[in-house]
N, C-alpha and C. Protein backbone atom coordinates (compact mmCIF):
# COMPACT_ATOMS: atom_id res chain seq x y z
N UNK A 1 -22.43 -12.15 -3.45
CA UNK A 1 -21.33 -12.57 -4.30
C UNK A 1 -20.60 -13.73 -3.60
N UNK A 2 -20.99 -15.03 -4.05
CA UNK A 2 -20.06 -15.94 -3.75
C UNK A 2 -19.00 -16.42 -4.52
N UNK A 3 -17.95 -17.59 -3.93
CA UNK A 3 -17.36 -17.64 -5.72
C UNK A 3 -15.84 -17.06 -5.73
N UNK A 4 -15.80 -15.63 -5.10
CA UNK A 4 -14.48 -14.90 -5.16
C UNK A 4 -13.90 -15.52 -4.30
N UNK A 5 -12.42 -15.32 -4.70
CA UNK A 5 -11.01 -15.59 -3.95
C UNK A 5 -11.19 -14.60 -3.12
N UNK A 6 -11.19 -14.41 -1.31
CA UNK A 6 -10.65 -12.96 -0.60
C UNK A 6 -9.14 -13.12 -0.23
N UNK A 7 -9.01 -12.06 0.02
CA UNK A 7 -7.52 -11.75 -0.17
C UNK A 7 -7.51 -10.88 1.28
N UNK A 8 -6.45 -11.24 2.34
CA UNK A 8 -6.31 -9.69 3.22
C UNK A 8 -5.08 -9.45 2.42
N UNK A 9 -5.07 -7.90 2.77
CA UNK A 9 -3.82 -7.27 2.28
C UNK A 9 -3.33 -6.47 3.16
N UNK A 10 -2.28 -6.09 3.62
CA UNK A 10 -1.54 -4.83 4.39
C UNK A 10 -0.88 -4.04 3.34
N UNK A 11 -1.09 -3.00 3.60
CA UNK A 11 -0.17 -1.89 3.19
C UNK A 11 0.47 -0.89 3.86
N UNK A 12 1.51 -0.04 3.43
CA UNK A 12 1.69 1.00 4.47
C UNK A 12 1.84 2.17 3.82
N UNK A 13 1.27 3.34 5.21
CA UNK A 13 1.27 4.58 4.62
C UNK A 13 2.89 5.16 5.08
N UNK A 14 3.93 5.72 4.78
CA UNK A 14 5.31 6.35 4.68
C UNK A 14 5.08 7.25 4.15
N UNK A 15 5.08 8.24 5.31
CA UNK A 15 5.65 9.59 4.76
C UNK A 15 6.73 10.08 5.19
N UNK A 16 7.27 11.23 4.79
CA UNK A 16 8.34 11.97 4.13
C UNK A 16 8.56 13.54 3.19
N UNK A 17 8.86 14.19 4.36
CA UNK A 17 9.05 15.61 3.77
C UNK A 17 7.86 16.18 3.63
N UNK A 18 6.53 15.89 3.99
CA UNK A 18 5.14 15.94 3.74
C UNK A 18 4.66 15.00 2.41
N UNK A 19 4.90 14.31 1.85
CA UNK A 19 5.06 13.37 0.54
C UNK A 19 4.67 11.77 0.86
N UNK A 20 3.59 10.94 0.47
CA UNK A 20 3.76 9.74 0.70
C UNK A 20 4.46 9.02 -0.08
N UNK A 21 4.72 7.74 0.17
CA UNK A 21 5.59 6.58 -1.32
C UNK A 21 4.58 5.80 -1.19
N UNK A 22 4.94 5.54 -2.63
CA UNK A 22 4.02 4.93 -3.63
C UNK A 22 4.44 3.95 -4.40
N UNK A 23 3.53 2.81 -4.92
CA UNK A 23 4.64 2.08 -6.16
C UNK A 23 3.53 1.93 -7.04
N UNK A 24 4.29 1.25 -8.17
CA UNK A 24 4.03 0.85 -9.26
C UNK A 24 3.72 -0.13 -9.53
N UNK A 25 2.92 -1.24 -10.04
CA UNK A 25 3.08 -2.48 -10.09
C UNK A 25 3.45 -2.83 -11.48
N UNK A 26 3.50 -3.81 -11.47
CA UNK A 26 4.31 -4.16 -13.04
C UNK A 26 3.29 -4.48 -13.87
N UNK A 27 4.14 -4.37 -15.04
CA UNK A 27 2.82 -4.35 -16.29
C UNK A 27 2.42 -5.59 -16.73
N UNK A 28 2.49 -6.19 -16.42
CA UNK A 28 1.75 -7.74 -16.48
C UNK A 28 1.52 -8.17 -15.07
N UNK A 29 -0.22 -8.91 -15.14
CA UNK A 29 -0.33 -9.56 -13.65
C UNK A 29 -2.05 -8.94 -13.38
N UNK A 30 -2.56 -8.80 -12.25
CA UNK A 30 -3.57 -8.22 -11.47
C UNK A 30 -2.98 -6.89 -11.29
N UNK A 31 -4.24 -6.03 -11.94
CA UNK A 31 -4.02 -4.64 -11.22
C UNK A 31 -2.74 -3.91 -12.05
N UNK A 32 -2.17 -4.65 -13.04
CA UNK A 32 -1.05 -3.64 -13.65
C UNK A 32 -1.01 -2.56 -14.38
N UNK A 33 0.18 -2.26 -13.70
CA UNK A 33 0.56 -0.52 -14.07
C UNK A 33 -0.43 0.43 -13.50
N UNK A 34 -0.95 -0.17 -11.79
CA UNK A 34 -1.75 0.90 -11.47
C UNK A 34 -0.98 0.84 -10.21
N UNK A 35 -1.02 2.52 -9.41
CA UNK A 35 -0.30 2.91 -8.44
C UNK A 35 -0.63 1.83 -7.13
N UNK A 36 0.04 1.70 -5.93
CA UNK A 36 0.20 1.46 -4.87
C UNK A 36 0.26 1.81 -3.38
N UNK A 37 -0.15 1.34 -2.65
CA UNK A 37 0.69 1.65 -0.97
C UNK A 37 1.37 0.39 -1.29
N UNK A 38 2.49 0.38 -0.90
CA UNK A 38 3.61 -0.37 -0.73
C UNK A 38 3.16 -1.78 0.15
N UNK A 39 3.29 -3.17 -0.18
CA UNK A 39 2.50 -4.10 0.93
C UNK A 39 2.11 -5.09 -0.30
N UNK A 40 1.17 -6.05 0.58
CA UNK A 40 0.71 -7.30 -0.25
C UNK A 40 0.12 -8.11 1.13
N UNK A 41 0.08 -9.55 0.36
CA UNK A 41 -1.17 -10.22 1.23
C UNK A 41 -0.44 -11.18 2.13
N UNK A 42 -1.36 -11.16 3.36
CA UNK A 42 -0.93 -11.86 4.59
C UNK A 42 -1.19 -13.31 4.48
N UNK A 43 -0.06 -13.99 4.97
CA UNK A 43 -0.15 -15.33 4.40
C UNK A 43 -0.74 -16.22 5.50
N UNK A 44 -1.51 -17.80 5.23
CA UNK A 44 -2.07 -18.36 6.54
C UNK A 44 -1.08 -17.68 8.14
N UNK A 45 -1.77 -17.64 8.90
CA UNK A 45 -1.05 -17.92 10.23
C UNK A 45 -0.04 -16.81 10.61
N UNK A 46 0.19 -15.94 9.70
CA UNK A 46 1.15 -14.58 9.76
C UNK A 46 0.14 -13.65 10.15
N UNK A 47 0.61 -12.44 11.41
CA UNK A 47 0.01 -11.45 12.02
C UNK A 47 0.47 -10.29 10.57
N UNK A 48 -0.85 -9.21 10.51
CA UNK A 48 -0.67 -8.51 9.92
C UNK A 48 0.43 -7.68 9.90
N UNK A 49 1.00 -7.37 10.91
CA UNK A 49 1.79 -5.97 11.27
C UNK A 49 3.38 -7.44 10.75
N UNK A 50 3.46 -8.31 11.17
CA UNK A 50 4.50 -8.91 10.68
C UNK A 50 4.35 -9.23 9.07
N UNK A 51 3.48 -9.61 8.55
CA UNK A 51 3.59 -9.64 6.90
C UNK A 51 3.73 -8.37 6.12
N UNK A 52 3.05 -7.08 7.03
CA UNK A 52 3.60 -6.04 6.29
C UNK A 52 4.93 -5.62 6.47
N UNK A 53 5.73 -5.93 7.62
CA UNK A 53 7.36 -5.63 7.64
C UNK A 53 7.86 -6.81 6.52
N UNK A 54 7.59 -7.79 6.36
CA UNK A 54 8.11 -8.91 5.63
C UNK A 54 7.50 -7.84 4.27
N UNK A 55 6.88 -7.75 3.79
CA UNK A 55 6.37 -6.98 2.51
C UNK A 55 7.14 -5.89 2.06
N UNK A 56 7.92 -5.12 2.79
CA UNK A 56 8.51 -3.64 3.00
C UNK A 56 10.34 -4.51 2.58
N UNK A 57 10.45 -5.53 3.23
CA UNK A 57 11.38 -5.99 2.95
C UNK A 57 11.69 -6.74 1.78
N UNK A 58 10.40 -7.64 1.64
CA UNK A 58 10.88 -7.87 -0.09
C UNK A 58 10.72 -6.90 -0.85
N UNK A 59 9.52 -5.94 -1.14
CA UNK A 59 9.34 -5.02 -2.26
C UNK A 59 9.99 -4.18 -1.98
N UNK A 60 11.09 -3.30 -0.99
CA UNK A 60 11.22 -2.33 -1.18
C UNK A 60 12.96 -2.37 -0.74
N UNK A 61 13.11 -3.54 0.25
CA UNK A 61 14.41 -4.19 0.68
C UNK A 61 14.47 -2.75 1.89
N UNK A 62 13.60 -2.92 2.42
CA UNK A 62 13.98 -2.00 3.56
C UNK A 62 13.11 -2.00 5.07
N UNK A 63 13.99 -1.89 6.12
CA UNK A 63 13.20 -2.04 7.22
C UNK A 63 12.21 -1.05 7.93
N UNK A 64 11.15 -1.70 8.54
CA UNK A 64 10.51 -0.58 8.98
C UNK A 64 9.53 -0.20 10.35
N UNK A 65 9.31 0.45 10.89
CA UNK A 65 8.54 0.31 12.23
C UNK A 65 6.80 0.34 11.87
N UNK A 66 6.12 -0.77 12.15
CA UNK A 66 4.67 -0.97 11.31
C UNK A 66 4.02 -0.05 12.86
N UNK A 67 3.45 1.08 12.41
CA UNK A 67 2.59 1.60 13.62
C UNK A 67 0.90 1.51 13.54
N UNK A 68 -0.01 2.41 14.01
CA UNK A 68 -1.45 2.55 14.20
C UNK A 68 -1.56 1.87 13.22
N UNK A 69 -2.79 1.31 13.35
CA UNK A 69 -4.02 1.31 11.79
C UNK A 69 -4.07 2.32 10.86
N UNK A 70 -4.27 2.38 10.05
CA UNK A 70 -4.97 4.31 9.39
C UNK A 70 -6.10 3.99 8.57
N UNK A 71 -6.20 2.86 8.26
CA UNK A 71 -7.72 2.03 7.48
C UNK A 71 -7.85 1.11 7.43
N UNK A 72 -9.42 0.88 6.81
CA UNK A 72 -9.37 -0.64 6.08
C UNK A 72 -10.61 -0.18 5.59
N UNK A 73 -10.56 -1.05 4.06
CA UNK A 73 -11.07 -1.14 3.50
C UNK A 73 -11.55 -2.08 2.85
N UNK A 74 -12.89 -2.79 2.01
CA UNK A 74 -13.21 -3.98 1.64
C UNK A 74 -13.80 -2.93 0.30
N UNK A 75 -12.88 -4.04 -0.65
CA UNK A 75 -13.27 -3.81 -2.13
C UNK A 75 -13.62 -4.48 -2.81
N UNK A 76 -14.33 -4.83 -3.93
CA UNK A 76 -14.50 -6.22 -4.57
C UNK A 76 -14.46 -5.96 -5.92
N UNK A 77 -13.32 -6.62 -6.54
CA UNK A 77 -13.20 -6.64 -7.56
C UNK A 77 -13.61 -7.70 -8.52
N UNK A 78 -13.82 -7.45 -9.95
CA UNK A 78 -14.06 -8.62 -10.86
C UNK A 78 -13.80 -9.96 -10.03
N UNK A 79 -12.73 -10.37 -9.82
CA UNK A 79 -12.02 -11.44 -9.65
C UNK A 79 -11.71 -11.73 -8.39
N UNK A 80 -11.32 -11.10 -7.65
CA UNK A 80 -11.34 -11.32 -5.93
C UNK A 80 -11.91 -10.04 -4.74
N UNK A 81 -12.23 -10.57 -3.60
CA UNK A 81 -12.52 -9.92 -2.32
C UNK A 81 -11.22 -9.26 -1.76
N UNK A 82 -10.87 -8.19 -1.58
CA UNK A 82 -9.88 -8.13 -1.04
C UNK A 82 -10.30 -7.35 0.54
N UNK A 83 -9.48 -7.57 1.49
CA UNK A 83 -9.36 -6.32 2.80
C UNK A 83 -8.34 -5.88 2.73
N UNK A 84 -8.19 -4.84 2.78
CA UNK A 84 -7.09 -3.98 2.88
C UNK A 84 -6.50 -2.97 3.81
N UNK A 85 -5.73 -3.41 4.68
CA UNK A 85 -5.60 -3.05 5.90
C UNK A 85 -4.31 -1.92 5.64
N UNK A 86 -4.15 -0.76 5.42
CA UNK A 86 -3.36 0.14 6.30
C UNK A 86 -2.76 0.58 7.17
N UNK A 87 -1.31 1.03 7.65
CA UNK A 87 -0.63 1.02 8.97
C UNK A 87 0.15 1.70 8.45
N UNK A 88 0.29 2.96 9.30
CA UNK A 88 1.40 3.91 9.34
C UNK A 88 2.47 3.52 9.43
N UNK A 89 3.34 3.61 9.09
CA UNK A 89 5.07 3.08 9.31
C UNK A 89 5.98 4.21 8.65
N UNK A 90 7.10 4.13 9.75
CA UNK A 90 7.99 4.85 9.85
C UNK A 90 9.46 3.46 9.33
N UNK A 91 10.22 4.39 8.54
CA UNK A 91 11.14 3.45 7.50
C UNK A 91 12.23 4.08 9.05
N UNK A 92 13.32 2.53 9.09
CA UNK A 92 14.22 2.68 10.33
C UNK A 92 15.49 3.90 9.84
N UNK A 93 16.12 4.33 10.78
CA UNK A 93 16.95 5.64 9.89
C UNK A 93 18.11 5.10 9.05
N UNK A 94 18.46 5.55 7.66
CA UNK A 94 19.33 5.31 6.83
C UNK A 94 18.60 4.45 5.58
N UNK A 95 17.22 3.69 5.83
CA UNK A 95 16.68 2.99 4.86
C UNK A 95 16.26 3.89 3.51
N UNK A 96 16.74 3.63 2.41
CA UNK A 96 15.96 4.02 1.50
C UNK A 96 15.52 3.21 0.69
N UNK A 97 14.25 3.11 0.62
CA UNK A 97 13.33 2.06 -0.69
C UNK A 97 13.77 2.34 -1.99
N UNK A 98 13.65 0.83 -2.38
CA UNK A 98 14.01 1.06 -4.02
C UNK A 98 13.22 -0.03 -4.89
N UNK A 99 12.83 -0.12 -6.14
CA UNK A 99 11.67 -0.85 -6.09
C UNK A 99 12.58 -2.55 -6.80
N UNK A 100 12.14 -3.18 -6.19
CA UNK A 100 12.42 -4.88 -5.82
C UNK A 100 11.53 -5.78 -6.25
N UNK A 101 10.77 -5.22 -6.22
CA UNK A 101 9.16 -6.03 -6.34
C UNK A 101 8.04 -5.17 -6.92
N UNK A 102 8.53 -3.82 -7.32
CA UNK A 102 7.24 -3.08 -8.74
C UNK A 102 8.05 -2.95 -9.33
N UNK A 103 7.17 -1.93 -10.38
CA UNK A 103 7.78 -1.06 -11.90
C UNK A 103 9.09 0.26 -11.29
N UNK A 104 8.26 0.82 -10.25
CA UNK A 104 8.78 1.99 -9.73
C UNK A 104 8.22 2.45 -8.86
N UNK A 105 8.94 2.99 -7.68
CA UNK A 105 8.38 4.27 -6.34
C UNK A 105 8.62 5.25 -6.83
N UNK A 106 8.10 6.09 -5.71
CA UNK A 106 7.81 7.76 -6.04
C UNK A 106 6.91 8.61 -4.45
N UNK A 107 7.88 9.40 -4.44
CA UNK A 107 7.26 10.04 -3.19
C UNK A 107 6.46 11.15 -3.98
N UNK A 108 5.11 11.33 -3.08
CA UNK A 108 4.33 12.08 -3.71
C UNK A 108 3.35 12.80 -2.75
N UNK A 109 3.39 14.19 -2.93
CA UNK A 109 2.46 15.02 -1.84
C UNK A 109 0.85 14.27 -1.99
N UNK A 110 0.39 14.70 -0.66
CA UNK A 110 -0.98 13.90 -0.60
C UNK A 110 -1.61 14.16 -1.47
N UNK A 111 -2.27 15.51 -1.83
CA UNK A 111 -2.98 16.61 -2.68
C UNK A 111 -2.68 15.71 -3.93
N UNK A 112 -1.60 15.29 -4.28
CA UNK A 112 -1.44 15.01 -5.87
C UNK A 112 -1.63 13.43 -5.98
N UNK A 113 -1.97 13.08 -4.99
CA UNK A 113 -2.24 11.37 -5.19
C UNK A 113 -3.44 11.04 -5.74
N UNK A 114 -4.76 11.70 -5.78
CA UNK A 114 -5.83 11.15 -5.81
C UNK A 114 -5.84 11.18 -7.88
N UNK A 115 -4.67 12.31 -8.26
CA UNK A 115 -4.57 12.08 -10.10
C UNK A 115 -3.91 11.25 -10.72
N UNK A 116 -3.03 10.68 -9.54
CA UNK A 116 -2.20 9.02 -10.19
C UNK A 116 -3.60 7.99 -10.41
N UNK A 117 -3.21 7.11 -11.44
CA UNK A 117 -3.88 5.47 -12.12
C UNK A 117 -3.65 5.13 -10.75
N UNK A 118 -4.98 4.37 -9.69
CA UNK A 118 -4.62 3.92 -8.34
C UNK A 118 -5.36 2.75 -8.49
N UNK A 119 -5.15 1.62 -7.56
CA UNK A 119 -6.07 0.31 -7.54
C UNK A 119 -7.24 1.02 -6.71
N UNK A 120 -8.04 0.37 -7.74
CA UNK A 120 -9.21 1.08 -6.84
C UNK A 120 -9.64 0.61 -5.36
N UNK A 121 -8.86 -0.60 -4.80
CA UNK A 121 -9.45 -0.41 -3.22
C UNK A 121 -8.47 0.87 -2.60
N UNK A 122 -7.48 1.38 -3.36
CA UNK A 122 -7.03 2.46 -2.62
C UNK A 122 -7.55 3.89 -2.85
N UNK A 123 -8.69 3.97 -3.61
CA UNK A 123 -9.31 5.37 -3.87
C UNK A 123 -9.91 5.48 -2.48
N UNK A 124 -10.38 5.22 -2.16
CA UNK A 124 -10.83 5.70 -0.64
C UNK A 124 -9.93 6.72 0.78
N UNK A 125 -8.77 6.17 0.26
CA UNK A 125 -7.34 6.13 1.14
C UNK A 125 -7.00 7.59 0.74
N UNK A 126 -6.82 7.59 -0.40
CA UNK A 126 -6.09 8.34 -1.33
C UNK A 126 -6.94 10.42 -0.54
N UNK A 127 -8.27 9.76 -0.94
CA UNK A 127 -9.39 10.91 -0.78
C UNK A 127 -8.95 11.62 0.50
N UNK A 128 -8.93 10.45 1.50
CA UNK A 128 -8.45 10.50 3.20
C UNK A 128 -7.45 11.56 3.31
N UNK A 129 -6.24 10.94 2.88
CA UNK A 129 -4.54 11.59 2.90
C UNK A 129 -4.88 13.23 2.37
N UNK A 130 -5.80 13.31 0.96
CA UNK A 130 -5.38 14.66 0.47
C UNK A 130 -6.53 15.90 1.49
N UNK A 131 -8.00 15.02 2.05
CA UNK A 131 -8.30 15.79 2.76
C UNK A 131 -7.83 15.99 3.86
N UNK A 132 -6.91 15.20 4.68
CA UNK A 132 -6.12 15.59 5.83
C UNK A 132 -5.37 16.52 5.46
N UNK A 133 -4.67 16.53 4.79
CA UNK A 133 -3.26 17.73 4.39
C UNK A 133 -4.40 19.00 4.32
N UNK A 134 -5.37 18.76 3.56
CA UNK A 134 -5.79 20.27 3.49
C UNK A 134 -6.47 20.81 4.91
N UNK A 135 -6.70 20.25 5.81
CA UNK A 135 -7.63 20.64 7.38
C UNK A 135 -6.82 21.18 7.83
């Protein structure tokens, strides 16, 4: 497949109470009205772990500590290549996300993520989270 736009992307996994957050994307655009990890794409010359704090801050207006890896994934869609890089992060104390940049968040136990509308480079992820909770 030549031809496609690739895309890296960061996202982050946040949890909470045993519950990850999630967003929404908006209903017009790529990928709309299908669920999220919170994040977007790294721009020339920006380190991952810094475009995903910059990402957390526009979409969600909140700060955050970008930790480990937890994946990556390469998906290919109709229209572009994407990588999709994952990183645990812990939100700094007092932050609460609110959505800035989707439709809507939503904290959501692992187990129940894999029945949300998800972009499909995050079905992989999704599978991950609900078989960890259950081990």
């Amino acid at each position: 497949m030549t031809g496609l736009r690739r895309v890296l992307v960061v996202a982050a996994v946040i949890e909470r109470d045993g519950k990850v957050l999630v967003s929404l994307r908006r209903p017009k655009g790529e990928r709309a009205s299908l669920w999220e990890f919170p994040g977007g794409k790294v721009e020339p010359a920006e380190g991952e772990r810094a475009a995903l704090a910059r990402e957390l801050r526009e979409e969600l207006g909140v700060r955050a500590s970008i930790g480990e890896e937890y994946a990556r994934v390469e998906h290919i869609y109709p229209d572009l290549q994407v990588e999709l890089a994952l990183y645990r992060c812990r939100l700094h104390a007092g932050e609460e996300p609110r959505p800035i940049a989707c439709e809507r968040i939503r904290w959501v136990s692992r187990r129940d993520l894999p029945g949300l509308p998800f972009c499909e480079a995050d079905v992989p992820i999704l599978v991950r989270l609900a078989e960890e909770e259950l081990s």
